[in-house]
C-alpha atoms as a PDB file:
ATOM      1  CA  UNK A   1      11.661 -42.907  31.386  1.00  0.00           C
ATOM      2  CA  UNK A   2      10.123 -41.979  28.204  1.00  0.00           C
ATOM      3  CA  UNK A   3      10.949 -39.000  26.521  1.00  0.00           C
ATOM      4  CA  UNK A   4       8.532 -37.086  23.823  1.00  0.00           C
ATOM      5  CA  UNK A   5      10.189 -34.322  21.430  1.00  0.00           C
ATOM      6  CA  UNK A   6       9.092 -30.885  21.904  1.00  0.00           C
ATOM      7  CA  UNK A   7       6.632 -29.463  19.823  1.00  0.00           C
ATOM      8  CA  UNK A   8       6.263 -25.799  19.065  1.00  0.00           C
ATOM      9  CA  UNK A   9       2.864 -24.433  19.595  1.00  0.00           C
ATOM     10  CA  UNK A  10       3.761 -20.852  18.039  1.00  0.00           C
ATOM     11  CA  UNK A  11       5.445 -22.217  15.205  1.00  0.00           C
ATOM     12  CA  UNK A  12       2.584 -24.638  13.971  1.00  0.00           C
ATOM     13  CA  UNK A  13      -0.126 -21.666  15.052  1.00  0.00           C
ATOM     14  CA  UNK A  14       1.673 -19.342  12.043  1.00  0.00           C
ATOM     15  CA  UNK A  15       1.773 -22.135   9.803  1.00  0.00           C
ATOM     16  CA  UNK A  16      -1.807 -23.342  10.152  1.00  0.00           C
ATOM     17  CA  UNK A  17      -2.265 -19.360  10.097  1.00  0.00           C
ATOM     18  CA  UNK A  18      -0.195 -19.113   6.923  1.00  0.00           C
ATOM     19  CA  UNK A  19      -2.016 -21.837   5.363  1.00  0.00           C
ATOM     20  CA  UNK A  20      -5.355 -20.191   5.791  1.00  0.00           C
ATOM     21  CA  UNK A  21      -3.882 -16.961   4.281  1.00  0.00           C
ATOM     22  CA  UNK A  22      -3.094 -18.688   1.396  1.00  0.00           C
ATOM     23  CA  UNK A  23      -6.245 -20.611   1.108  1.00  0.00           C
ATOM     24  CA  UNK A  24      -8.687 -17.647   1.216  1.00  0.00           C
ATOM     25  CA  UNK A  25      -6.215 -15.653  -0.932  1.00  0.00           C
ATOM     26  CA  UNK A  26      -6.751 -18.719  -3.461  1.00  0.00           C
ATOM     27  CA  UNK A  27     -10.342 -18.763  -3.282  1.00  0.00           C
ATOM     28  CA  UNK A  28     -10.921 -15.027  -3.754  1.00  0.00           C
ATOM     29  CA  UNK A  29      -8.702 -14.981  -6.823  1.00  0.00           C
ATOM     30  CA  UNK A  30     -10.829 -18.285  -7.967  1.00  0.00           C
ATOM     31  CA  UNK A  31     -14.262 -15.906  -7.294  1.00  0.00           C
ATOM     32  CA  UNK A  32     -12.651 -13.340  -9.040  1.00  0.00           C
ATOM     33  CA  UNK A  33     -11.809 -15.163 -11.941  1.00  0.00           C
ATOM     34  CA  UNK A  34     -14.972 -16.462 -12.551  1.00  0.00           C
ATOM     35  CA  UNK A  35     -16.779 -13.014 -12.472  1.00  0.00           C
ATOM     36  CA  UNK A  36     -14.482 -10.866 -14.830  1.00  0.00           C
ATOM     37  CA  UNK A  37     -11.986 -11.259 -17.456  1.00  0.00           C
ATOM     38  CA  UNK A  38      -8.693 -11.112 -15.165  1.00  0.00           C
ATOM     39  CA  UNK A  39      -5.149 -12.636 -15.195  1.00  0.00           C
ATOM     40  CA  UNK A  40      -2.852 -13.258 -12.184  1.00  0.00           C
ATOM     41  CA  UNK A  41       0.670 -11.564 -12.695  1.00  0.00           C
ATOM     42  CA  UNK A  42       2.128 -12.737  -9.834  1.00  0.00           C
ATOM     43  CA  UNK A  43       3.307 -11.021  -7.027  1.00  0.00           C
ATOM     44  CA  UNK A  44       3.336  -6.877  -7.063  1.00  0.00           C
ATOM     45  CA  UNK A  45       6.239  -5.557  -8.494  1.00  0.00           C
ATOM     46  CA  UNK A  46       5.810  -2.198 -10.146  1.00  0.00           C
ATOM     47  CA  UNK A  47       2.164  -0.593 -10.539  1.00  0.00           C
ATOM     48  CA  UNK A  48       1.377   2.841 -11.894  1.00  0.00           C
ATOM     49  CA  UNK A  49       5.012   3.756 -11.385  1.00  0.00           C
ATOM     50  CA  UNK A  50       5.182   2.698  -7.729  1.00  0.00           C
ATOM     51  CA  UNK A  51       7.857   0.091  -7.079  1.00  0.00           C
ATOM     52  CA  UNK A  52       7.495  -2.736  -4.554  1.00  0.00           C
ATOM     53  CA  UNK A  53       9.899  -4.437  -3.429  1.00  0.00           C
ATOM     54  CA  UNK A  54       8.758  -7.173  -0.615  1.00  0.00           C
ATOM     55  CA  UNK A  55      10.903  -9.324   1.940  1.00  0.00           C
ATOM     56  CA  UNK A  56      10.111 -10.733   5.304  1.00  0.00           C
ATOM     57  CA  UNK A  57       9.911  -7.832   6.994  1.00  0.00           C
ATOM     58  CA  UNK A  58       7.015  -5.827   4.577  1.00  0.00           C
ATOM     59  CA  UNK A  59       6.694  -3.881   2.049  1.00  0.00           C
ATOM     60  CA  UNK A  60       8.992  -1.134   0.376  1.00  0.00           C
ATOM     61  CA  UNK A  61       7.085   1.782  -1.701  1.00  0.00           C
ATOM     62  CA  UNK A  62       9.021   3.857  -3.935  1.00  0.00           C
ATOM     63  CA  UNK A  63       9.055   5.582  -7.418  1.00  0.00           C
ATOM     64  CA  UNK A  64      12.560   5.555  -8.270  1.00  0.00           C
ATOM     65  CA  UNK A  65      11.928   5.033 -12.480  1.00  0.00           C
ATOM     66  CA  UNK A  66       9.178   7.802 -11.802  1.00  0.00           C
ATOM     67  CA  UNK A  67      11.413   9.972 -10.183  1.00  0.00           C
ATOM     68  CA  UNK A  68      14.476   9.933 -12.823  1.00  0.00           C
ATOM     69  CA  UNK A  69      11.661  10.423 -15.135  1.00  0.00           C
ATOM     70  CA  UNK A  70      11.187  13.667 -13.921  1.00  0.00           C
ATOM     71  CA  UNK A  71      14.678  14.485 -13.893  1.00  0.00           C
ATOM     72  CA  UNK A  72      14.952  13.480 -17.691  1.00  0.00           C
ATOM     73  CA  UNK A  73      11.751  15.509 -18.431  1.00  0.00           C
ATOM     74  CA  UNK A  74      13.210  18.752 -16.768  1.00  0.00           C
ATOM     75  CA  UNK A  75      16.639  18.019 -18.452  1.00  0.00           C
ATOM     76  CA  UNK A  76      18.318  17.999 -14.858  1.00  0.00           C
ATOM     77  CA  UNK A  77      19.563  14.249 -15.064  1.00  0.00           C
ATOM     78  CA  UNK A  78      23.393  15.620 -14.296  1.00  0.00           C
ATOM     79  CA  UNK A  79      22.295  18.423 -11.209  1.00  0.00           C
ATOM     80  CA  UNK A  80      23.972  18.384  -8.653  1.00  0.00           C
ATOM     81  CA  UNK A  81      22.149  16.754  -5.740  1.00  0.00           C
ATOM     82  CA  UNK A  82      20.689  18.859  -2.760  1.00  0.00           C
ATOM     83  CA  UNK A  83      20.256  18.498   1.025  1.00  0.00           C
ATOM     84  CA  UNK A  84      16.854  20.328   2.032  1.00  0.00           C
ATOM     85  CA  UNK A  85      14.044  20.464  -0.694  1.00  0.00           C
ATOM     86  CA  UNK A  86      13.544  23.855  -0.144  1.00  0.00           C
ATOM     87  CA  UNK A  87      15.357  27.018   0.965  1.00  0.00           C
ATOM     88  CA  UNK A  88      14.921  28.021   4.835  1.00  0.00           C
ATOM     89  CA  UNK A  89      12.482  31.399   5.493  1.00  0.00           C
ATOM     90  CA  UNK A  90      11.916  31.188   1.873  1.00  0.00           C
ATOM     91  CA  UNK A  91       8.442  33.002   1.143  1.00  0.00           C
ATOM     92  CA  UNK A  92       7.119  32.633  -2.469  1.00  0.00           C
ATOM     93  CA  UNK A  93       4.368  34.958  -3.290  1.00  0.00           C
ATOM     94  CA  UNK A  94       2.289  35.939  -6.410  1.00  0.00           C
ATOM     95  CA  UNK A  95       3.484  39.347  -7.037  1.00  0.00           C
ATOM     96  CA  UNK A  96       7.545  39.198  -7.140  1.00  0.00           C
ATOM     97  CA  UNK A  97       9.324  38.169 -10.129  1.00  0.00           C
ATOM     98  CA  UNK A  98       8.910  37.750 -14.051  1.00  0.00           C
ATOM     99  CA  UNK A  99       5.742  35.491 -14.982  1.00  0.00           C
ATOM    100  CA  UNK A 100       6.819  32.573 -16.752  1.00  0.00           C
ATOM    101  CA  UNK A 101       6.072  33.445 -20.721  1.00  0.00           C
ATOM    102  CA  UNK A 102       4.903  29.873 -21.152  1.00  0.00           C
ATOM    103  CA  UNK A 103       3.700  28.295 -17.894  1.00  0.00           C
ATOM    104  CA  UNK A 104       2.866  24.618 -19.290  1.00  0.00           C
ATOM    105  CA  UNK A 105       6.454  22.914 -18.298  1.00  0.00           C
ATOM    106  CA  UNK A 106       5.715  24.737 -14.694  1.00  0.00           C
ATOM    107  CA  UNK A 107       2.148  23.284 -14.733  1.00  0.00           C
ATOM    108  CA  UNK A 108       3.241  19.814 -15.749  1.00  0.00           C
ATOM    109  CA  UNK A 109       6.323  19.419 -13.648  1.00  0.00           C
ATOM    110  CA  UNK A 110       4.328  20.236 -10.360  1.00  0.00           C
ATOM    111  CA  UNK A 111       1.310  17.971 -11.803  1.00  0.00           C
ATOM    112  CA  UNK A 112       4.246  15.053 -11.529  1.00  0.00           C
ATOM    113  CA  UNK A 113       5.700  15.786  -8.202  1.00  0.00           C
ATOM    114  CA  UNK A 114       2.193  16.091  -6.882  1.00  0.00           C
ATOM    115  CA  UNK A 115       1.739  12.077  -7.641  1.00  0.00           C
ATOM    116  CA  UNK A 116       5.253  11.700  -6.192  1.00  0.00           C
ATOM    117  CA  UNK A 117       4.193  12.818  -2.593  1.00  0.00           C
ATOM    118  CA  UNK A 118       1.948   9.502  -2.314  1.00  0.00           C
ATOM    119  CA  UNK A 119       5.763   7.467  -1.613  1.00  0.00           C
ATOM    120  CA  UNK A 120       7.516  10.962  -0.710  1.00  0.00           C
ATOM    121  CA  UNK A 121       6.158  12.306   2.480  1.00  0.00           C
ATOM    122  CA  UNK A 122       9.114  14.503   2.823  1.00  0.00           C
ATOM    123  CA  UNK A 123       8.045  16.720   0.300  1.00  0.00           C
ATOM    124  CA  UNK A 124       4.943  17.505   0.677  1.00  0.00           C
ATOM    125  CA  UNK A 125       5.050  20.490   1.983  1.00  0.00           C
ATOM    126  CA  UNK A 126       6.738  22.083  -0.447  1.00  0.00           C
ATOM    127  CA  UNK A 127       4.843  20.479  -3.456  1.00  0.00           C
ATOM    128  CA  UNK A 128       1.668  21.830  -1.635  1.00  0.00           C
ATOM    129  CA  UNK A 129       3.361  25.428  -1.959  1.00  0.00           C
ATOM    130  CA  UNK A 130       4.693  25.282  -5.206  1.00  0.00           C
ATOM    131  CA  UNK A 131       0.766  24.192  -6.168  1.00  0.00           C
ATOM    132  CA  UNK A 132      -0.277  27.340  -5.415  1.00  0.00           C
ATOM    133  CA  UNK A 133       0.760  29.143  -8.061  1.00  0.00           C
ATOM    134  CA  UNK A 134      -0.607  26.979 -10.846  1.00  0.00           C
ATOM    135  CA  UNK A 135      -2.816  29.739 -12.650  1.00  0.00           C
ATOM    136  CA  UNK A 136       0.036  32.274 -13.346  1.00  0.00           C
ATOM    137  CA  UNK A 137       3.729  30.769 -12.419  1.00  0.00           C
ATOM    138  CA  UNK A 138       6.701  33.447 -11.960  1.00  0.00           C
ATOM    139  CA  UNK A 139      10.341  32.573 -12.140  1.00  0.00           C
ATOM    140  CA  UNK A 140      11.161  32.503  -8.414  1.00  0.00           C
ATOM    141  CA  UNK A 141       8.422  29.785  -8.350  1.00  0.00           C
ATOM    142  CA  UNK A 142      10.145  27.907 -10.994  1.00  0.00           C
ATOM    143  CA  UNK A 143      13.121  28.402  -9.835  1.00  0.00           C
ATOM    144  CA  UNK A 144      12.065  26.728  -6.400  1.00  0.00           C
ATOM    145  CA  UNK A 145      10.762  23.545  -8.106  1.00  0.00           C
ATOM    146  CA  UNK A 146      13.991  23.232  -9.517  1.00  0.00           C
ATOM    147  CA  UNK A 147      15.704  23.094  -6.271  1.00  0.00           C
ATOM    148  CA  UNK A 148      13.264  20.058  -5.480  1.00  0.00           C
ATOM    149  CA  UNK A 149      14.447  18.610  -8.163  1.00  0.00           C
ATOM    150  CA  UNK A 150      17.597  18.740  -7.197  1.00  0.00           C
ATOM    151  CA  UNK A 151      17.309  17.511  -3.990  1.00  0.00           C
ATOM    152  CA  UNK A 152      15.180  14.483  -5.769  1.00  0.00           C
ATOM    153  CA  UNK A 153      18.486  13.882  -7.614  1.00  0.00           C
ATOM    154  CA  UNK A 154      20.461  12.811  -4.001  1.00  0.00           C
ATOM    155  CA  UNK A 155      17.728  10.513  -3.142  1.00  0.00           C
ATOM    156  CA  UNK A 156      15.450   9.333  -6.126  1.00  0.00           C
ATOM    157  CA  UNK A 157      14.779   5.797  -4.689  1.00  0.00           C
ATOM    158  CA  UNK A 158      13.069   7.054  -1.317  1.00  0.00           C
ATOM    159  CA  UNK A 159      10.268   6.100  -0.312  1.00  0.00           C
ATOM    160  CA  UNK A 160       8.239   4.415   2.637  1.00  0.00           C
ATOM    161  CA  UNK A 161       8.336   0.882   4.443  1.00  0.00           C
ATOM    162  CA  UNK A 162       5.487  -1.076   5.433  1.00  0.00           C
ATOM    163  CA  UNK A 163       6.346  -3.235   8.449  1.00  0.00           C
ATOM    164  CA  UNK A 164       4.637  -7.199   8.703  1.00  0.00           C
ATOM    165  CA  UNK A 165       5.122  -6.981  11.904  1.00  0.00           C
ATOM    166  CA  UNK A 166       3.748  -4.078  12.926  1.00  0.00           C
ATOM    167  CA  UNK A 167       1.229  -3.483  15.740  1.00  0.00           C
ATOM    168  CA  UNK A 168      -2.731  -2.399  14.315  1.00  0.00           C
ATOM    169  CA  UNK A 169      -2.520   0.731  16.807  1.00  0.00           C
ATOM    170  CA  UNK A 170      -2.666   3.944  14.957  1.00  0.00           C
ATOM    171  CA  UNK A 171      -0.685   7.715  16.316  1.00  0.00           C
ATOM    172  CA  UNK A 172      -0.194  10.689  14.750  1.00  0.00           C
ATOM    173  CA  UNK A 173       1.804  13.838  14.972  1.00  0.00           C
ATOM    174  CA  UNK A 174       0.383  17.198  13.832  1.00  0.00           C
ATOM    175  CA  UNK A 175       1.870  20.783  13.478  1.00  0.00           C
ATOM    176  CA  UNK A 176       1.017  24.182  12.108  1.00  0.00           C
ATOM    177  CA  UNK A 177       3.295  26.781  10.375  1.00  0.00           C
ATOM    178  CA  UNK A 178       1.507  30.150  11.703  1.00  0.00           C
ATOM    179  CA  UNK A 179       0.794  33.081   9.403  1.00  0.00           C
ATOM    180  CA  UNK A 180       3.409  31.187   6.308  1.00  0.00           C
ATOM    181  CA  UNK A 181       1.258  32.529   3.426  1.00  0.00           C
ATOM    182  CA  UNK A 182       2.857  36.245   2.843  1.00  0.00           C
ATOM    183  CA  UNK A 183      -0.352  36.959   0.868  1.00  0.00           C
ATOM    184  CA  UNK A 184      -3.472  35.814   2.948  1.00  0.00           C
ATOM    185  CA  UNK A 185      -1.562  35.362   6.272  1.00  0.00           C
ATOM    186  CA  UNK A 186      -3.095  32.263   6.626  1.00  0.00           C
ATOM    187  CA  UNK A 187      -1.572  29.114   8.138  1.00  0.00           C
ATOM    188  CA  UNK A 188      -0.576  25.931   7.245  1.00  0.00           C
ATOM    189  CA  UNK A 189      -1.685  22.645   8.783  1.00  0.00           C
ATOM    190  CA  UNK A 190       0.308  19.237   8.740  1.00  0.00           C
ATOM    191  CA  UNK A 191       0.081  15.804   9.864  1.00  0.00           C
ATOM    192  CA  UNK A 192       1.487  12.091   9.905  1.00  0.00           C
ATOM    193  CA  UNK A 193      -0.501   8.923  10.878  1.00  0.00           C
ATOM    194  CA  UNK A 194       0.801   5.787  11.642  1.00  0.00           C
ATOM    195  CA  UNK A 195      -0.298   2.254  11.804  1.00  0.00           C
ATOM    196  CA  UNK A 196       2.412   1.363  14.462  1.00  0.00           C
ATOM    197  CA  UNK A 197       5.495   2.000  12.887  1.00  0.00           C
ATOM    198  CA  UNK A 198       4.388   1.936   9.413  1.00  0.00           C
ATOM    199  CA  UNK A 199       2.701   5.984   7.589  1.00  0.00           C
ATOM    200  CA  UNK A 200      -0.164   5.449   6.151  1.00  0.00           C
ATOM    201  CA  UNK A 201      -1.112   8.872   6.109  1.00  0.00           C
ATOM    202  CA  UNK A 202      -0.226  12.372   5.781  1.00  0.00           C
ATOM    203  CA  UNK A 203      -1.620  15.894   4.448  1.00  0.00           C
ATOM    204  CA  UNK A 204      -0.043  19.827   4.212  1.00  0.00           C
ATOM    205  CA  UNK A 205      -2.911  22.249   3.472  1.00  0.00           C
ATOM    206  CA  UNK A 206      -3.665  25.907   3.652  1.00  0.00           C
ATOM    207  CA  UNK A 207      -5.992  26.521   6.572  1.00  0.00           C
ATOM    208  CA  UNK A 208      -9.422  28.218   5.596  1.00  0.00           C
ATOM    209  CA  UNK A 209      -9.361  30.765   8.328  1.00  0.00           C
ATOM    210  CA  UNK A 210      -6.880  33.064   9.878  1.00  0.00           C
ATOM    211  CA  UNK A 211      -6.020  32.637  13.080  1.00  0.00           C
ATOM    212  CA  UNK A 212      -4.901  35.214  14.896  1.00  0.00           C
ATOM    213  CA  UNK A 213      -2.333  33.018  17.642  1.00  0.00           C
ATOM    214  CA  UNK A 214      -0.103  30.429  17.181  1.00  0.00           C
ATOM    215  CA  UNK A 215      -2.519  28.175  19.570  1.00  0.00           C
ATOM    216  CA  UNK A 216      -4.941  29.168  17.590  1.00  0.00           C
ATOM    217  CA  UNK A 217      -3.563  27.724  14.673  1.00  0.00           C
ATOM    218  CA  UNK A 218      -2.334  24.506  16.364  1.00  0.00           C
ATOM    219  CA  UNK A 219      -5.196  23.531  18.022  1.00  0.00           C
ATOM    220  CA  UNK A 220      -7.189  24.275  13.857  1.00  0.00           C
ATOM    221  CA  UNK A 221      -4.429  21.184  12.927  1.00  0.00           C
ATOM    222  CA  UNK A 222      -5.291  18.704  15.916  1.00  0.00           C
ATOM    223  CA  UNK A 223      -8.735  19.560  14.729  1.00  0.00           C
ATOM    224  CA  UNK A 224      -7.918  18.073  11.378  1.00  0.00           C
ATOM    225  CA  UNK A 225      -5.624  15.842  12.655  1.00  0.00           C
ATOM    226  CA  UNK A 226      -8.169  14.454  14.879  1.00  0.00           C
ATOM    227  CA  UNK A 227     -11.358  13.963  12.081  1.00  0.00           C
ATOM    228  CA  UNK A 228      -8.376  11.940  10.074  1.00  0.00           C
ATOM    229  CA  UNK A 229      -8.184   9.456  12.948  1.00  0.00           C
ATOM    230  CA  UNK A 230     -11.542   9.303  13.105  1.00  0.00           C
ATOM    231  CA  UNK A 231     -12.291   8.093   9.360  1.00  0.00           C
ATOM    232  CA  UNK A 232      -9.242   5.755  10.197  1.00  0.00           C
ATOM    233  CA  UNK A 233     -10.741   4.451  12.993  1.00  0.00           C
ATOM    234  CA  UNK A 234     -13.579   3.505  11.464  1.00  0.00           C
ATOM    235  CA  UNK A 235     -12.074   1.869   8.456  1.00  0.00           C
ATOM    236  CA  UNK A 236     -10.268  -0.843  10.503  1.00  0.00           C
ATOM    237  CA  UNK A 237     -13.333  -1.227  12.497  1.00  0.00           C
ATOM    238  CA  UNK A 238     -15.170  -2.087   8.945  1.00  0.00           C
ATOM    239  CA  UNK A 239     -12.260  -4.393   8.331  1.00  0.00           C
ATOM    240  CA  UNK A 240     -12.839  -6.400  11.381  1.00  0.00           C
ATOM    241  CA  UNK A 241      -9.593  -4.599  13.136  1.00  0.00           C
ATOM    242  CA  UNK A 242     -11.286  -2.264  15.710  1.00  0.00           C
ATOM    243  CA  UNK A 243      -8.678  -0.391  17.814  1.00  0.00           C
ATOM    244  CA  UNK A 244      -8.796  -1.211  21.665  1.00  0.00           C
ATOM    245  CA  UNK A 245      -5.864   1.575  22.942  1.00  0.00           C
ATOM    246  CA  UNK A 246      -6.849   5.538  22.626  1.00  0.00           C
ATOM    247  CA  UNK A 247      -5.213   7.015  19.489  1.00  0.00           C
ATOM    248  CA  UNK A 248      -2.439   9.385  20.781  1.00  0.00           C
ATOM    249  CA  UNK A 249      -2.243  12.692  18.957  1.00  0.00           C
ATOM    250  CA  UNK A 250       1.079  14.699  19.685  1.00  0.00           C
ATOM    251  CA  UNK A 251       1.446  18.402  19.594  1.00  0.00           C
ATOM    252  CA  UNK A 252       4.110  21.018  20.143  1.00  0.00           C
ATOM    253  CA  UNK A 253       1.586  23.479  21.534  1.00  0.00           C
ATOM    254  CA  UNK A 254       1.190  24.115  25.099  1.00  0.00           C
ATOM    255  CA  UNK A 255      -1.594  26.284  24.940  1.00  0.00           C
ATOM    256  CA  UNK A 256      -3.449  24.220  22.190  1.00  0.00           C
ATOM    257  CA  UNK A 257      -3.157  21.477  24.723  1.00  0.00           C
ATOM    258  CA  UNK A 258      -4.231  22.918  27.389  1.00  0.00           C
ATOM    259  CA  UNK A 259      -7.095  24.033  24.609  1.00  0.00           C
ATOM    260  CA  UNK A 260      -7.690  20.500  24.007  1.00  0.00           C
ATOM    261  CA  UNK A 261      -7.597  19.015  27.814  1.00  0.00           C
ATOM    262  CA  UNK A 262      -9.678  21.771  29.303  1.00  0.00           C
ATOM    263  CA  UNK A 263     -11.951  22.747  26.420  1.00  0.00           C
ATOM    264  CA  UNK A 264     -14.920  24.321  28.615  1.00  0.00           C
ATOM    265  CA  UNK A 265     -12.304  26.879  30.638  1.00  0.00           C
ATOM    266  CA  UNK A 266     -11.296  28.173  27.494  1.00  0.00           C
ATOM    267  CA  UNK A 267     -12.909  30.752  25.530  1.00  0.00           C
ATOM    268  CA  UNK A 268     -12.867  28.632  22.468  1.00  0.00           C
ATOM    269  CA  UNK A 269     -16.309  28.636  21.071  1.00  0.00           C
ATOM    270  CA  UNK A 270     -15.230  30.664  17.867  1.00  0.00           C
ATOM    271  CA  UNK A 271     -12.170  28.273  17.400  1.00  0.00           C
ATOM    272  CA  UNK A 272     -14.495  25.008  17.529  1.00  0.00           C
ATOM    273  CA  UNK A 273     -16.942  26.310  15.567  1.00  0.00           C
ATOM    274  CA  UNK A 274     -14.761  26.992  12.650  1.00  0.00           C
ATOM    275  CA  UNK A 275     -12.343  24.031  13.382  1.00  0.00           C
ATOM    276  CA  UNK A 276     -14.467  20.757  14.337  1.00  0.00           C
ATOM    277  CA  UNK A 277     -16.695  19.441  11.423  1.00  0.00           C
ATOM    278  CA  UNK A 278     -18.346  17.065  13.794  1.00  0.00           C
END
């Protein structure tokens, strides 16, 4: 009885798949070429100081040179290194403490860590309130950034990881810090999207309005939240990646849920006026 080797279907799929990758990649750099003055360097290594390191599972993001940079710059190169970015219940404000008799190194140094959030997710939130007091610094404020810069100091070569294998379905988690600004008792609004297990996006910003509940405020940030999701969806779409699966949003917020899920027997109409752009 004759016997005929095995052949692996999934194996020569990639490959012909791989090939065609290749090919096209080829042929677009050719096009390219032949339209502007450009030179191939390669493979991405290091690009307007973020780092890239690849492998076989994706992509790693990070701005380690960038970040000791800073830490040079500020003259902090031997701090010692901290846990948390910021102190706990800290509330900075714009009427305690000396001003800052020249604010330019303030200015500048926040102006650097505010290009550091696009590998640094985990500080956003505090860059975003440190960036608040731009047009007249005081020494507390200072004195914060500083402690960010210390904690950069334990972990300067963090950043984010793109997986290859990740699944094209997107997710996101929103929150909302109620009432944080002690001057305008306004709230903050946060969010993270992923593209499977891989962030791709994520925002910290004052709301516009004050709301007067924690739901209230919740339900302002799944309103956000949501309208990213919605420009997301749409790009892949455009890139010939539409999403089949609903997009799950998660929330901490029973009552902004139950906002959300049962929108007509709540009285809401104030809240989606001022929240929903579309």
């Amino acid at each position: 009885m004759e016997t005929r080797p095995k052949t692996d279907v999934q194996g020569s799929t990639s490959s012909t798949t791989l090939r065609f990758k290749c090919h096209l990649l080829q042929s677009i750099k050719a096009r390219l070429c032949g339209q502007f003055h450009t030179k191939d360097l390669g493979s991405l290594k290091y690009f307007l100081g973020i780092e890239v390191a690849r492998s076989s599972r994706g992509l790693y993001l990070c701005q380690r040179k960038y970040t000791l940079d800073i830490l040079d710059d500020c003259g902090l190169t031997g701090a010692r290194p901290s846990e948390f970015p910021m102190e706990q219940n800290l509330k900075l404000s714009n009427s305690t403490g000396a001003i800052l008799s020249d604010p330019s190194p303030y200015r500048r140094l926040v102006g650097h860590l505010i290009y550091l959030t696009v590998t640094r997710p985990d500080i956003v939130h505090t860059v975003n309130i440190l960036s608040q007091f731009m047009h007249q610094p005081r020494q507390p404020h200072l004195d914060a950034a500083h402690r960010l810069i210390h904690y950069l100091k334990g972990s300067p070569g963090q950043g984010i990881f793109l997986h290859s294998q990740s699944d094209l379905a997107l997710k996101a988690f929103c929150d909302s810090d109620w009432a944080s600004c002690p001057m305008t008792r306004r709230s903050t609004t946060g969010y993270c999207i992923f593209l499977g297990s891989s962030p791709i996006s994520w925002k910290t910003k004052k709301q516009t309005t004050v709301s007067r509940s924690s739901a209230e405020a919740e339900y302002r940030s799944m309103a956000v939240a949501t309208c990213e999701l919605t420009w997301l969806s749409f790009l892949l779409r455009d890139l010939g990646m539409p999403l089949t699966t609903p997009v799950p949003l998660y929330c901490d917020n029973q009552a902004a849920l139950h906002i959300a899920a049962n929108p007509l027997h709540v009285n809401d109409k104030d809240i989606s006026q001022k929240s929903i752009p579309f």
